[in-house]
N, C-alpha and C. Protein backbone atom coordinates (compact mmCIF):
# COMPACT_ATOMS: atom_id res chain seq x y z
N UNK A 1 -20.78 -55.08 1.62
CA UNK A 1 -20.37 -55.27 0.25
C UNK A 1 -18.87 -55.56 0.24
N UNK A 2 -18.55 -56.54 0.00
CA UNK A 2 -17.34 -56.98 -0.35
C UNK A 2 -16.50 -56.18 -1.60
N UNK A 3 -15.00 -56.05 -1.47
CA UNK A 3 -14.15 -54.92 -2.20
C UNK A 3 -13.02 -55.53 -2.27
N UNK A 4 -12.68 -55.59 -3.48
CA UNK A 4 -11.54 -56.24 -3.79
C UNK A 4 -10.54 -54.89 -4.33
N UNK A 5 -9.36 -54.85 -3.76
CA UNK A 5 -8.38 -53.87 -4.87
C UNK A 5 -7.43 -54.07 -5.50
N UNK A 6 -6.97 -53.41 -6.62
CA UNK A 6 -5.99 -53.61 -8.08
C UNK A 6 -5.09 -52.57 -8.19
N UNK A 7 -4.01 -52.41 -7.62
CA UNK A 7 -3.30 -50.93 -7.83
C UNK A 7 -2.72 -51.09 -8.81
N UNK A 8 -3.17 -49.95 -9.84
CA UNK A 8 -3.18 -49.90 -11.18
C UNK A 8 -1.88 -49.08 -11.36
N UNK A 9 -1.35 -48.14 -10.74
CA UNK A 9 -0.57 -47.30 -10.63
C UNK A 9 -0.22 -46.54 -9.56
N UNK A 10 1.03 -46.35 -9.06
CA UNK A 10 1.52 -45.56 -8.33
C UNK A 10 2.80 -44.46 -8.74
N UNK A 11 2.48 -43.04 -7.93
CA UNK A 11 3.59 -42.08 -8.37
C UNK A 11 3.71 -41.55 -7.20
N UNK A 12 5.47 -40.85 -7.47
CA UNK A 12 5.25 -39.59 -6.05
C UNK A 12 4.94 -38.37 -6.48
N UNK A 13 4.23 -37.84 -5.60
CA UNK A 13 3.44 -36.63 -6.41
C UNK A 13 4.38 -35.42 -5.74
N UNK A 14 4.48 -34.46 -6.45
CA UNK A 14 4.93 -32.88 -5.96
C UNK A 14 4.26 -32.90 -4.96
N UNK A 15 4.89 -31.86 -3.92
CA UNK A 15 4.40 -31.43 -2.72
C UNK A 15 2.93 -30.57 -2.95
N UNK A 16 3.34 -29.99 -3.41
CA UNK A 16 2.17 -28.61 -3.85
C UNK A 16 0.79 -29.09 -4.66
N UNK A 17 1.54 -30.81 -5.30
CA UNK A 17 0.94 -31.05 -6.62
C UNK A 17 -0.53 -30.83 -6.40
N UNK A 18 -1.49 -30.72 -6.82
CA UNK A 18 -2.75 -31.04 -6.81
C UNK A 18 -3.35 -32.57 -7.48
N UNK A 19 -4.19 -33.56 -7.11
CA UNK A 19 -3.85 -34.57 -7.24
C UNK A 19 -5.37 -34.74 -8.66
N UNK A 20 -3.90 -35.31 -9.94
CA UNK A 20 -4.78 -35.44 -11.00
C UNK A 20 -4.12 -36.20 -11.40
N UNK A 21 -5.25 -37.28 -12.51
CA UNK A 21 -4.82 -38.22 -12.86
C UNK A 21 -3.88 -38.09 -14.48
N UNK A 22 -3.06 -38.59 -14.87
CA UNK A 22 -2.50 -38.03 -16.13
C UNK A 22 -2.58 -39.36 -17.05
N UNK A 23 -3.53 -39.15 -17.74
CA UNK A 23 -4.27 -40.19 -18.34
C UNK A 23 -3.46 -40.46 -19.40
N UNK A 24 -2.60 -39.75 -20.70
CA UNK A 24 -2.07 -40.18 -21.03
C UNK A 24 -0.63 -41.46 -20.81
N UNK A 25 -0.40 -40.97 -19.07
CA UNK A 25 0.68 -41.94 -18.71
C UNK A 25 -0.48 -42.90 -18.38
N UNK A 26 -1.35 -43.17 -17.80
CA UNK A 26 -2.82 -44.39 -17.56
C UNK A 26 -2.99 -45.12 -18.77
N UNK A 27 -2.75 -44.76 -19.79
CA UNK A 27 -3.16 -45.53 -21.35
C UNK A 27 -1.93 -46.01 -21.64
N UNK A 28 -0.73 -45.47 -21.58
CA UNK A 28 0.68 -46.02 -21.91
C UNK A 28 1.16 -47.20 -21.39
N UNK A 29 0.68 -46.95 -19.83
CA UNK A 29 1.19 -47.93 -18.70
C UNK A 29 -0.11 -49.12 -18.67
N UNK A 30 -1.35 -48.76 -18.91
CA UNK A 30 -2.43 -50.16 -18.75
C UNK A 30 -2.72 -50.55 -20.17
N UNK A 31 -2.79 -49.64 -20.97
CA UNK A 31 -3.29 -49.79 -22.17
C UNK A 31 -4.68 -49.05 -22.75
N UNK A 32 -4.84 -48.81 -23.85
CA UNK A 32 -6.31 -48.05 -23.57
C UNK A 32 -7.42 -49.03 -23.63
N UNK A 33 -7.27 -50.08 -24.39
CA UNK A 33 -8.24 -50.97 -23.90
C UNK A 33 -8.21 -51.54 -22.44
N UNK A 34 -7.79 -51.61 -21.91
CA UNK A 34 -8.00 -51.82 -20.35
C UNK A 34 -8.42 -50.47 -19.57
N UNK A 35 -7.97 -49.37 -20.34
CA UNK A 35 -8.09 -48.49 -19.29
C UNK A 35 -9.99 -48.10 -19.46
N UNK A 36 -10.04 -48.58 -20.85
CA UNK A 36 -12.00 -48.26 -21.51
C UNK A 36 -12.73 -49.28 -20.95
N UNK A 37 -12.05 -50.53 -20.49
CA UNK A 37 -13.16 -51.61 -19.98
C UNK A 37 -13.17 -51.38 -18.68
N UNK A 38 -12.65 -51.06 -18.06
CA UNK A 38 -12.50 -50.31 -16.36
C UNK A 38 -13.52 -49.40 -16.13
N UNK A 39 -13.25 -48.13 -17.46
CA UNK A 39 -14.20 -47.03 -17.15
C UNK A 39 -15.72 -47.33 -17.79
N UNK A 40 -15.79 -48.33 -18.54
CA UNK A 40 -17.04 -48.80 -19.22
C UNK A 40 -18.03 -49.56 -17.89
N UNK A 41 -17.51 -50.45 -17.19
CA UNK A 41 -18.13 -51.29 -16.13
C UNK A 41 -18.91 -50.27 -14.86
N UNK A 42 -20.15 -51.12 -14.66
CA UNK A 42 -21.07 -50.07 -14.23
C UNK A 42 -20.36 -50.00 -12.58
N UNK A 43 -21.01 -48.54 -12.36
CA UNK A 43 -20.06 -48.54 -10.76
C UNK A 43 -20.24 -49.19 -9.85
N UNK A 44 -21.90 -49.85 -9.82
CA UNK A 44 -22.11 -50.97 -8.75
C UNK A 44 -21.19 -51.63 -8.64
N UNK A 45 -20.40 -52.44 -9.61
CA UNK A 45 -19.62 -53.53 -10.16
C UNK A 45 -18.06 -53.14 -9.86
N UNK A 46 -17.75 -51.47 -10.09
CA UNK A 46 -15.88 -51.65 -10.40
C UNK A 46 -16.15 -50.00 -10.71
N UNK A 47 -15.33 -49.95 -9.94
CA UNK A 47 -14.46 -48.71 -9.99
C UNK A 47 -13.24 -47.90 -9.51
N UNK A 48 -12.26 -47.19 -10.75
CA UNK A 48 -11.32 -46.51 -10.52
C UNK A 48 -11.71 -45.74 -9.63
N UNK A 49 -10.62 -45.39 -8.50
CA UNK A 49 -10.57 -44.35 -7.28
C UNK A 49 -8.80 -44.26 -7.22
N UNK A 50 -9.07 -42.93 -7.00
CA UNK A 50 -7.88 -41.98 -7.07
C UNK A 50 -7.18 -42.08 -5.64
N UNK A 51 -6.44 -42.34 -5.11
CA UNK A 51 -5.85 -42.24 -3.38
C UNK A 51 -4.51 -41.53 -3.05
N UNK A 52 -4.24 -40.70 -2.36
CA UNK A 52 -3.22 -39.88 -1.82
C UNK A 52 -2.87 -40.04 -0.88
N UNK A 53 -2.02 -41.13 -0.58
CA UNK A 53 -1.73 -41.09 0.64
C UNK A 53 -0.30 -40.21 1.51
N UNK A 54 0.45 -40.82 2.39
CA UNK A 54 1.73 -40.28 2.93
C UNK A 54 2.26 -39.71 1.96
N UNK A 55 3.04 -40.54 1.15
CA UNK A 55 3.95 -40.81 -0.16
C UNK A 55 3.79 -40.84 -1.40
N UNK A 56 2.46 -41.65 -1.66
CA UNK A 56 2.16 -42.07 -2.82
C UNK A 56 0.84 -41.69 -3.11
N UNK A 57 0.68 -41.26 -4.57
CA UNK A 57 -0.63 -41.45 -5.20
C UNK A 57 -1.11 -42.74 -5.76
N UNK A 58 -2.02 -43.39 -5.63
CA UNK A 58 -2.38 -44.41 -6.09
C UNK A 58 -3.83 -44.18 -6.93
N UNK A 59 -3.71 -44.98 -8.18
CA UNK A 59 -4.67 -45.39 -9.03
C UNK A 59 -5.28 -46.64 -8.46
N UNK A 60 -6.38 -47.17 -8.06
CA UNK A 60 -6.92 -48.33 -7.93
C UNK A 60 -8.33 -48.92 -8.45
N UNK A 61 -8.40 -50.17 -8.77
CA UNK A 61 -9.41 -50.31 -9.44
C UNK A 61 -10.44 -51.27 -7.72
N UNK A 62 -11.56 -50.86 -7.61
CA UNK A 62 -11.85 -51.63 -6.75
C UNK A 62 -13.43 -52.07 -7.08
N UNK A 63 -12.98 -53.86 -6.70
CA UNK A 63 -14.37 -54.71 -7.54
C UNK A 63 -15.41 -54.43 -6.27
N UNK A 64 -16.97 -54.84 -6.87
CA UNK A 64 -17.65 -54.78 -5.49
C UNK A 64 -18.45 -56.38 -5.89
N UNK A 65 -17.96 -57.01 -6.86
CA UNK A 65 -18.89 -58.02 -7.83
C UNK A 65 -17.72 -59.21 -7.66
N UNK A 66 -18.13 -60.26 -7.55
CA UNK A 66 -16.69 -61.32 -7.76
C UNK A 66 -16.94 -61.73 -10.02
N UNK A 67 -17.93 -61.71 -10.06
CA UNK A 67 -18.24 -61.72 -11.35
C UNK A 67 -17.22 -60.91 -12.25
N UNK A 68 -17.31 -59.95 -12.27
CA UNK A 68 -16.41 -58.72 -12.61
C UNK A 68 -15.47 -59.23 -11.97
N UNK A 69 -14.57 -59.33 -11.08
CA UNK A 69 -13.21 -59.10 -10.85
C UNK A 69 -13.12 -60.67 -11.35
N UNK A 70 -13.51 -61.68 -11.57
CA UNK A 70 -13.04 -62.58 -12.55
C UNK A 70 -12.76 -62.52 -14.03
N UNK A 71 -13.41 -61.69 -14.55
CA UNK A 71 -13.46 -61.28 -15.54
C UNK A 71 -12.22 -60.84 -16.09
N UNK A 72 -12.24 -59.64 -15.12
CA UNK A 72 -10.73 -58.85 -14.93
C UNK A 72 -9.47 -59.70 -14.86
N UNK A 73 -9.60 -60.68 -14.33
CA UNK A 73 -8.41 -61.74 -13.79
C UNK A 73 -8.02 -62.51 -15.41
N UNK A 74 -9.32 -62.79 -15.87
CA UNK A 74 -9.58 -63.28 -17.52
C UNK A 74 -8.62 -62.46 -18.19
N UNK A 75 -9.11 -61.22 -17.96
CA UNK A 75 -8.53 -60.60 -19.52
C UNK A 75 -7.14 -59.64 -19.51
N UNK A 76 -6.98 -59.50 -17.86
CA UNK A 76 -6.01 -58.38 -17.76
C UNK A 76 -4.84 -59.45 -16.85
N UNK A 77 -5.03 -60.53 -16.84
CA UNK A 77 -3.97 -60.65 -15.91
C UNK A 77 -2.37 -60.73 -16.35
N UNK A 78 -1.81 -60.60 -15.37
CA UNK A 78 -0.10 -59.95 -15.79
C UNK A 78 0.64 -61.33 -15.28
């Protein structure tokens, strides 16, 4: 299955932090209509995943559909 990714957001997180998403900064920074058509699309198709890496937390949206991530390209592109 092919996977396309969209880093929607990145932060540095506290050491200690426990890793959660703070959705009000997610709606500010994407919008809430983008952030509802993301979470609306079925998961076969697209889904937000949370990632922690070294440094950074990352928000990512990842397609599994080229259908959908055209779509996405349609309506969200920057």
């Amino acid at each position: 299955m092919k996977t396309d990714r969209i880093e929607l957001l990145k932060w540095l997180p506290d050491p200690d932090e426990n890793i959660e998403i703070d959705w009000p900064k997610v709606h500010k920074t994407l919008g809430l209509d983008h952030t509802k058509w993301l979470l609306a699309q079925p998961e076969q198709q697209c889904q937000m995943v949370l990632e922690r890496g070294e440094v950074y937390c990352r928000l990512v949206a990842e397609f599994y559909d080229d259908r959908t991530l055209t779509q996405y390209h349609l309506m969200w592109a920057k």
